[in-house]
Structure formats: C-alpha cells, structure tokens
C-alpha atoms as a PDB file:
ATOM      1  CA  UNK A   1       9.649   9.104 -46.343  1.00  0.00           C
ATOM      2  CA  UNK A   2       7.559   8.121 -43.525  1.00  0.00           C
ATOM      3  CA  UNK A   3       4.342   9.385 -42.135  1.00  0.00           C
ATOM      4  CA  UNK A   4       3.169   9.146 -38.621  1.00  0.00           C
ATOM      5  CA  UNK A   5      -0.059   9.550 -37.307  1.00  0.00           C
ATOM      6  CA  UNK A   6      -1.155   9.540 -33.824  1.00  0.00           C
ATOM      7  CA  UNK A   7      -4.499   8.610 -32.485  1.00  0.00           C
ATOM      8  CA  UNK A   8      -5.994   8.226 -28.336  1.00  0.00           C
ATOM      9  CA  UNK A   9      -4.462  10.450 -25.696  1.00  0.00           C
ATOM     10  CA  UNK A  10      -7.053  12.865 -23.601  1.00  0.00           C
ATOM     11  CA  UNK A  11      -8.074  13.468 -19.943  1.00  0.00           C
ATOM     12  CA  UNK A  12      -7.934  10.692 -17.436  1.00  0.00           C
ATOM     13  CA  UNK A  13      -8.237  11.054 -14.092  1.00  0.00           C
ATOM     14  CA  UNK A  14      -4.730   9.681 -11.813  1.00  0.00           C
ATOM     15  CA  UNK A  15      -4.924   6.113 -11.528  1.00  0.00           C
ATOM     16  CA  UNK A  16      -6.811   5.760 -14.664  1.00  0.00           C
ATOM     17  CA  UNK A  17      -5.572   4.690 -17.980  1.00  0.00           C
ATOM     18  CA  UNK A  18      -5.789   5.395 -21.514  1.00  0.00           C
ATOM     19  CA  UNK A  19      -4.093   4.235 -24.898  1.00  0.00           C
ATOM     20  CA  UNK A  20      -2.048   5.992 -27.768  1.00  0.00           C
ATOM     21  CA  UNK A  21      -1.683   4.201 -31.323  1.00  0.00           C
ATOM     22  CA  UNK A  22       0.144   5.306 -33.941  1.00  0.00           C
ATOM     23  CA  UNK A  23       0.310   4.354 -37.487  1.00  0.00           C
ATOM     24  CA  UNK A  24       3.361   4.856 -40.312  1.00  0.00           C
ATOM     25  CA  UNK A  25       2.968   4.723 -43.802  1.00  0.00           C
ATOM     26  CA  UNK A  26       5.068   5.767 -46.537  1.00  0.00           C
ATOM     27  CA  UNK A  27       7.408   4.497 -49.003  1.00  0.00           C
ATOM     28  CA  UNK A  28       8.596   1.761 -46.635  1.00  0.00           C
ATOM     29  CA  UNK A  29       8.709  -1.984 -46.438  1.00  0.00           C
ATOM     30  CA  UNK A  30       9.423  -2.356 -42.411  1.00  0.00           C
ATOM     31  CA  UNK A  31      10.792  -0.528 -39.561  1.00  0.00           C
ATOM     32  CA  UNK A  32      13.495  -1.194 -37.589  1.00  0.00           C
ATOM     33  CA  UNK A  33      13.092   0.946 -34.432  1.00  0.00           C
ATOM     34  CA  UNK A  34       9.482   2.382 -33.700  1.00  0.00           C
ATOM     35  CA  UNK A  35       8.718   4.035 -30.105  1.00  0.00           C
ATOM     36  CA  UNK A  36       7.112   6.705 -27.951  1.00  0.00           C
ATOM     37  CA  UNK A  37       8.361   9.890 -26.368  1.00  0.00           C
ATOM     38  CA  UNK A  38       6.763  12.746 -24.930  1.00  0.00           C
ATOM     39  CA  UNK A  39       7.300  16.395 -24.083  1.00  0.00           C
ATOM     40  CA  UNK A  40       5.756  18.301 -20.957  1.00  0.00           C
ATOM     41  CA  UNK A  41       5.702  21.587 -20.932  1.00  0.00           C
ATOM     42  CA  UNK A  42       9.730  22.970 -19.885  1.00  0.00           C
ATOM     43  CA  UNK A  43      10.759  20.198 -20.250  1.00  0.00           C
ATOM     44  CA  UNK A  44      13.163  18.255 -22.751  1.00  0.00           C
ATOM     45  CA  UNK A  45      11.619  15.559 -24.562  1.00  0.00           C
ATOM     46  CA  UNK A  46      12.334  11.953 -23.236  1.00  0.00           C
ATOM     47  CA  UNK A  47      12.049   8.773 -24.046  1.00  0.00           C
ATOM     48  CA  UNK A  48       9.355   6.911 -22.715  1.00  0.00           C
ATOM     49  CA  UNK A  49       9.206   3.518 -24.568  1.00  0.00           C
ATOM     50  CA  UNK A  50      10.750   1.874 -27.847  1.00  0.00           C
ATOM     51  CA  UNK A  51       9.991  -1.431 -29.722  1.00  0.00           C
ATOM     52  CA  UNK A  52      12.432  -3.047 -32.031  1.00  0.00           C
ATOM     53  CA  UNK A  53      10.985  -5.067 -35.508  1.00  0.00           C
ATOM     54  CA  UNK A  54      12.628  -8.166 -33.342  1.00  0.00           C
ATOM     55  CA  UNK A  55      10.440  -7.402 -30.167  1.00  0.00           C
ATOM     56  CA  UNK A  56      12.972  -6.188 -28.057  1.00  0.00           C
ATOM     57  CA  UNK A  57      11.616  -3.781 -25.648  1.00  0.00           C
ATOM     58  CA  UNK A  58      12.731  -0.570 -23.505  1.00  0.00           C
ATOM     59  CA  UNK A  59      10.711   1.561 -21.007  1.00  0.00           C
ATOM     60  CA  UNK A  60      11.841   4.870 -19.589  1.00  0.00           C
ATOM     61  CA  UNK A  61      12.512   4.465 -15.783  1.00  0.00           C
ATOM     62  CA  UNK A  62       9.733   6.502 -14.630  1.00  0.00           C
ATOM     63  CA  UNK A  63       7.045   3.836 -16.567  1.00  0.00           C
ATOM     64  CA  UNK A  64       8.549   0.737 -16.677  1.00  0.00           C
ATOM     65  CA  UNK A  65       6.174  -1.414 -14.840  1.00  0.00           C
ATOM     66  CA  UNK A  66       3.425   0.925 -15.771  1.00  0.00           C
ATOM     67  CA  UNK A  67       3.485   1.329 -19.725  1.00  0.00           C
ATOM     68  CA  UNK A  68       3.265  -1.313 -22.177  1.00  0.00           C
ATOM     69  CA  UNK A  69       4.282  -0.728 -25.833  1.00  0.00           C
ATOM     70  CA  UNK A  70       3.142  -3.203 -28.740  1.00  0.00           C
ATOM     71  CA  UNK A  71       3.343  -3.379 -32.671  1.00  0.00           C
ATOM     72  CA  UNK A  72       2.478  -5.113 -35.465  1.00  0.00           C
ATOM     73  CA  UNK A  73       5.107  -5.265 -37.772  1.00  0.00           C
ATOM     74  CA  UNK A  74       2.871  -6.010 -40.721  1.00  0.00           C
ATOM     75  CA  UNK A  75       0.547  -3.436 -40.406  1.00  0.00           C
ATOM     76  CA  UNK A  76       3.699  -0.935 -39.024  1.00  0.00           C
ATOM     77  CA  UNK A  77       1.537  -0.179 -35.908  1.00  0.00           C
ATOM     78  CA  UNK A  78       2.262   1.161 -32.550  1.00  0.00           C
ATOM     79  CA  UNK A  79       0.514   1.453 -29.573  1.00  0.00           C
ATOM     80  CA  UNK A  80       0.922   2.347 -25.603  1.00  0.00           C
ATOM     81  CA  UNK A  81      -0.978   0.977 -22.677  1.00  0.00           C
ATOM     82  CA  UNK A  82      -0.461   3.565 -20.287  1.00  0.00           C
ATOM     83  CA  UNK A  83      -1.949   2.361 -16.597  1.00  0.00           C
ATOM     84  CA  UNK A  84      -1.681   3.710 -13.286  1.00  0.00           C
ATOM     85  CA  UNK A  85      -1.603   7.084 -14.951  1.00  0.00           C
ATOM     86  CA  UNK A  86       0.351   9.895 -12.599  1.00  0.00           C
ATOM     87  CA  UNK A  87       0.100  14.082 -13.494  1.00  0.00           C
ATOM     88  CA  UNK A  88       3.523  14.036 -13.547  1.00  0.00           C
ATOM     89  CA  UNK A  89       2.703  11.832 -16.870  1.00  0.00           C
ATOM     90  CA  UNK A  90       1.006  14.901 -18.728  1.00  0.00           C
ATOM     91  CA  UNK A  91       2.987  15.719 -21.928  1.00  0.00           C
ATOM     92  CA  UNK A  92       2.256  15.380 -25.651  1.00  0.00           C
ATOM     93  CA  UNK A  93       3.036  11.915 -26.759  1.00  0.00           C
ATOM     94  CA  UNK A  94       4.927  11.812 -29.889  1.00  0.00           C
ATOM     95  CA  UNK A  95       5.656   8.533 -32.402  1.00  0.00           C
ATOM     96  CA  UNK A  96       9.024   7.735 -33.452  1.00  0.00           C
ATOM     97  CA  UNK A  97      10.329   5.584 -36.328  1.00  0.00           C
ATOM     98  CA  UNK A  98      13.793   4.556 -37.528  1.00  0.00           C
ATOM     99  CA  UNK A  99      13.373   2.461 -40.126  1.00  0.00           C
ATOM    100  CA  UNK A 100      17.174   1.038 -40.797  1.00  0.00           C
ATOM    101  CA  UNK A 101      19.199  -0.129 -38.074  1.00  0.00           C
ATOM    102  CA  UNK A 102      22.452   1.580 -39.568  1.00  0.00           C
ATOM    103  CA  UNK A 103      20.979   4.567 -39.863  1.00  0.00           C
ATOM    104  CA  UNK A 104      20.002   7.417 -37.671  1.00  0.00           C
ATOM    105  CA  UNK A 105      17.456   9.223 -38.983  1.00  0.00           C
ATOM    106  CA  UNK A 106      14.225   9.039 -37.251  1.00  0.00           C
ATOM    107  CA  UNK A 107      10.867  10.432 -37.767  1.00  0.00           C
ATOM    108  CA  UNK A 108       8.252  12.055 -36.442  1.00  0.00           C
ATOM    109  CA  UNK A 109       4.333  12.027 -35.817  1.00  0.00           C
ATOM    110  CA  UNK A 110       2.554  14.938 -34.776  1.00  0.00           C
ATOM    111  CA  UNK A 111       2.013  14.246 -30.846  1.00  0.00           C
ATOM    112  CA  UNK A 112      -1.245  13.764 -29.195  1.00  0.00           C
ATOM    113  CA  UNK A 113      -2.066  15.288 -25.731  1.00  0.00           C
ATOM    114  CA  UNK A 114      -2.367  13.123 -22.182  1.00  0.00           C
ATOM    115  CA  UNK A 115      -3.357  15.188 -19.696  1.00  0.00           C
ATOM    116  CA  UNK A 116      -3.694  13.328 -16.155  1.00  0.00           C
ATOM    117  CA  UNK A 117      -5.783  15.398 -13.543  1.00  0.00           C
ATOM    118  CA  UNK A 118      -8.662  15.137 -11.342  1.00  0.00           C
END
C-alpha cells in the first residue's frame, strides 16, 4: 500500500505561480513512476506531468515549457513548479504513484485545488 498526500495549490492570480508537493509513504522501498494529473470541472482527468525513479521526464502538451516536476527518490517526494499560470489551468491536482515498472497499478492522493483567476 501506498499513501499520498498532497500539500500547496490555492488562488493565484494568471501569470503568477504556485507549487504542489506531494509525499508517499507506505510499505514501500522506491517508486518507479510518480507524477501529477489534474481534473477540471467536466472534464476527464489528464495527465499533466510524470517523473520516472531514473529522471526521465514527461509534460502534458498544454505545460510543457511552463511546469516543472521534481523528486527525491529517497525521501519519495514530488513536487510541481507551476509558472505562467493560465485559468484554463484550474483543476484539482492529484499525485500519482506506480511503484513497479511491470505493473500497472497506480495510486492515488487526495487532490489539492489550483484555482487561477484575477
């Protein structure tokens, strides 16, 4: 089992930026596959950026260039640098973790709410 838990998110004005972190603990040892997705409101959830335990990066198109994901593999720590914040980025944030590459399951944090508005 793995828990998740988010902290950051809030109101920021467009433009502006803000940070998520998230932290896993649980009977685990390391984690493969740890990201961030969110969920607006109607909408599907979608991937917005994913970290491998090797470093290896990926950034949904509508952030790349804007978002920057990081983690510590020791302390199983996420965390998202989200700059040049849009409304259109509004959504609860969720963590994800796979913890074995051969395996798909993949769990869950409890999502933290961005709001961008003026």
């Amino acid at each position: 089992q793995v828990q998740l838990v988010e902290s950051g998110g809030g109101l920021v004005q467009p433009g502006g930026s803000l940070s998520v972190s998230c932290a896993a603990s649980g009977s685990i040892s390391s984690i493969y596959l740890m990201g961030w997705y969110r969920q607006a409101p109607g909408k599907t959830r979608e991937m917005v950026a994913t970290v491998t335990s090797g470093g290896t990066t990926d950034y949904g198109p509508s952030v790349e260039g804007r978002f920057t994901v990081a983690r510590h593999n020791a302390k199983k720590t996420i965390s998202l640098q989200m700059n040049d914040l849009k409304p259109e980025d509004t959504a609860v944030y969720y963590c994800s973790a796979r913890p074995l590459i051969n395996e798909p399951r993949r769990y869950w944090g409890q999502g933290t709410q961005v709001t961008v508005s003026s």
